[in-house]
C-alpha atoms as a PDB file:
ATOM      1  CA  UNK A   1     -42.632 -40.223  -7.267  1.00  0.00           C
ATOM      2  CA  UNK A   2     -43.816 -37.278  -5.965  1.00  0.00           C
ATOM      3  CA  UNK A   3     -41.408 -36.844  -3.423  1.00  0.00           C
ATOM      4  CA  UNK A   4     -38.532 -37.413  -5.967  1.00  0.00           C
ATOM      5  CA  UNK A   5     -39.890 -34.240  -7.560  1.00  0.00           C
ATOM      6  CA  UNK A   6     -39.903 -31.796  -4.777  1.00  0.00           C
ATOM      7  CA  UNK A   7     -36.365 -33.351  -4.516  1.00  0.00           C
ATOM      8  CA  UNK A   8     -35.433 -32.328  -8.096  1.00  0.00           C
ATOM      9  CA  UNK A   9     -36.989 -28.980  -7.859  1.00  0.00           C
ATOM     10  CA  UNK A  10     -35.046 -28.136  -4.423  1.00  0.00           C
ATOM     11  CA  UNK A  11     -31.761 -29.358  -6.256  1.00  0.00           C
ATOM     12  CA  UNK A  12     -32.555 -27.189  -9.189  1.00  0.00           C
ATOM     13  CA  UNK A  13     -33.489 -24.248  -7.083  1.00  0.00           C
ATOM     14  CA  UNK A  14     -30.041 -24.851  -4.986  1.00  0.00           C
ATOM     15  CA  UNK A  15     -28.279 -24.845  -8.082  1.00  0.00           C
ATOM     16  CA  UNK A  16     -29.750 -21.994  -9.818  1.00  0.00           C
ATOM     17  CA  UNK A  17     -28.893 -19.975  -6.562  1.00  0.00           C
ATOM     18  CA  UNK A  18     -25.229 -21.285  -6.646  1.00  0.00           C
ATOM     19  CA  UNK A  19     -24.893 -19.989  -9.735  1.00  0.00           C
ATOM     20  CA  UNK A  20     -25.855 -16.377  -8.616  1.00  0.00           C
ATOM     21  CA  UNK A  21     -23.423 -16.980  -5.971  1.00  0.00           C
ATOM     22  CA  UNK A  22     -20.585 -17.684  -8.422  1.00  0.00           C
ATOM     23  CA  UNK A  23     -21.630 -14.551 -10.783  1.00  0.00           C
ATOM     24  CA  UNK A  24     -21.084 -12.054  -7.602  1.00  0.00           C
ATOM     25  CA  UNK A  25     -18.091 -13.705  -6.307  1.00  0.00           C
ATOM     26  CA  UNK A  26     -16.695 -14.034 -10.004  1.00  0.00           C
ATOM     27  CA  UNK A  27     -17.731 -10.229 -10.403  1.00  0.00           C
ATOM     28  CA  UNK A  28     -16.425  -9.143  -7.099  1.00  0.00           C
ATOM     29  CA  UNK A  29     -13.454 -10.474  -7.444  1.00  0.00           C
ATOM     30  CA  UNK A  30     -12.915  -8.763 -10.873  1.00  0.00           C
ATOM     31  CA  UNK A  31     -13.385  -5.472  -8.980  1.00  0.00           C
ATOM     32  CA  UNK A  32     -11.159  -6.191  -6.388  1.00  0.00           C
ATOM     33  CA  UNK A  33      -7.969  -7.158  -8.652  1.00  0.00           C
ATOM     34  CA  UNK A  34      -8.619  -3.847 -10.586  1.00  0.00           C
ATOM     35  CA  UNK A  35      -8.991  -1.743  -7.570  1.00  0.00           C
ATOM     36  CA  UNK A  36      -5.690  -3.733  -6.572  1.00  0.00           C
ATOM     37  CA  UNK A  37      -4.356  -2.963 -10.117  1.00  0.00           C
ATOM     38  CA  UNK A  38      -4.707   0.627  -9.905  1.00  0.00           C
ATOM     39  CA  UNK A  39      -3.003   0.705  -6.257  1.00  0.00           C
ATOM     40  CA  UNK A  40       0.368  -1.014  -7.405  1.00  0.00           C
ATOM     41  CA  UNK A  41       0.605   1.801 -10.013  1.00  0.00           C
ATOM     42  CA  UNK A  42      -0.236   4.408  -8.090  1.00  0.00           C
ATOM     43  CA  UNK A  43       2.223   3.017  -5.428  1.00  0.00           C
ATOM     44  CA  UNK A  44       4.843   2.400  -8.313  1.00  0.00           C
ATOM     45  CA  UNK A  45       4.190   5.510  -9.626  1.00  0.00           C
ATOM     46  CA  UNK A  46       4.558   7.982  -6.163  1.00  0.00           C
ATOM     47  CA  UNK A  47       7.862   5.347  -5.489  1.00  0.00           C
ATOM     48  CA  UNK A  48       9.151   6.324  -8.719  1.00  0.00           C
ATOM     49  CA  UNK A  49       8.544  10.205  -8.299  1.00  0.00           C
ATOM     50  CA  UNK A  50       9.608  10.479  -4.953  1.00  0.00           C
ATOM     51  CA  UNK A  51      12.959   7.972  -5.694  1.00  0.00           C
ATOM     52  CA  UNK A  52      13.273  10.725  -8.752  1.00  0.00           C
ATOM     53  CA  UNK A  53      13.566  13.272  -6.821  1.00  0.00           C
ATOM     54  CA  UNK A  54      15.230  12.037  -3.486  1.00  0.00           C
ATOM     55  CA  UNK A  55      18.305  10.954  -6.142  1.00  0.00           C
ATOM     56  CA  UNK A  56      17.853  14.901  -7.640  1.00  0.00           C
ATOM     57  CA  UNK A  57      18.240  16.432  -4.044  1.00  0.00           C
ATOM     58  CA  UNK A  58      20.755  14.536  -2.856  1.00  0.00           C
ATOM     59  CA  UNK A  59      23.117  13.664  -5.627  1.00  0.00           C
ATOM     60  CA  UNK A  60      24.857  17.108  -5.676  1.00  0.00           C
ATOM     61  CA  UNK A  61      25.638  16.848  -1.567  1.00  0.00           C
ATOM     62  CA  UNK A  62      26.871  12.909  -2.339  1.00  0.00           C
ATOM     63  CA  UNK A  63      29.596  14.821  -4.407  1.00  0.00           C
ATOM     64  CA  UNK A  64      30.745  17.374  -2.242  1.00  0.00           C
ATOM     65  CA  UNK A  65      31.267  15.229   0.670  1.00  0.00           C
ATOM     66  CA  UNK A  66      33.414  12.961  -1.818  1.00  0.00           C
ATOM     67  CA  UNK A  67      35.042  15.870  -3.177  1.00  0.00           C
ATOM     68  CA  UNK A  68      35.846  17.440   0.906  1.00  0.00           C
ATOM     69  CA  UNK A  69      37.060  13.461   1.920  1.00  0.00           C
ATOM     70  CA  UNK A  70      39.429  13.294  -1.204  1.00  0.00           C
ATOM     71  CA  UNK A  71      40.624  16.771  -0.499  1.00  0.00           C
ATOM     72  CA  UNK A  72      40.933  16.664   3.257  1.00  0.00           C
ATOM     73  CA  UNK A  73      43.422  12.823   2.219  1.00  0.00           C
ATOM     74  CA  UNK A  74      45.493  14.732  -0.580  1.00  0.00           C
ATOM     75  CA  UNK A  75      46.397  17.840   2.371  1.00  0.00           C
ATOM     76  CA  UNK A  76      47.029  14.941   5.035  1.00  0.00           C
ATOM     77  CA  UNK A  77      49.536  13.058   2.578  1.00  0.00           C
END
């Protein structure tokens, strides 16, 4: 009987301590997708910019080498 009872308060403290266990990897891991949250928009945000603005400084040379190729094939015909 007796031993049955250091047996049930063993289990109880094993469980108790699995349960702290589970709180900081529960909690840990709510950190950790927020901290990964915040990265993919930063990311997404600086791709966005920096696609923004590539497309800004390069869309007016895009349109003079079109415009040189089309003249340069009206002169040769």
């Amino acid at each position: 009987m007796e031993l049955r009872r250091d047996i049930a308060e063993y289990r109880a403290a094993a469980e108790a301590q699995a349960d702290r266990v589970r709180e900081r990897i529960n909690a840990a891991l709510e950190v950790s997708r927020r901290t990964r949250e915040e990265i993919e928009e930063r990311i997404a945000s600086q791709l966005h910019t920096a696609t923004v603005a590539r497309k800004q400084a390069t869309a007016p040379a895009r349109k003079r080498k079109r415009t040189a190729s089309r003249t340069s094939h009206t002169s040769a015909k």
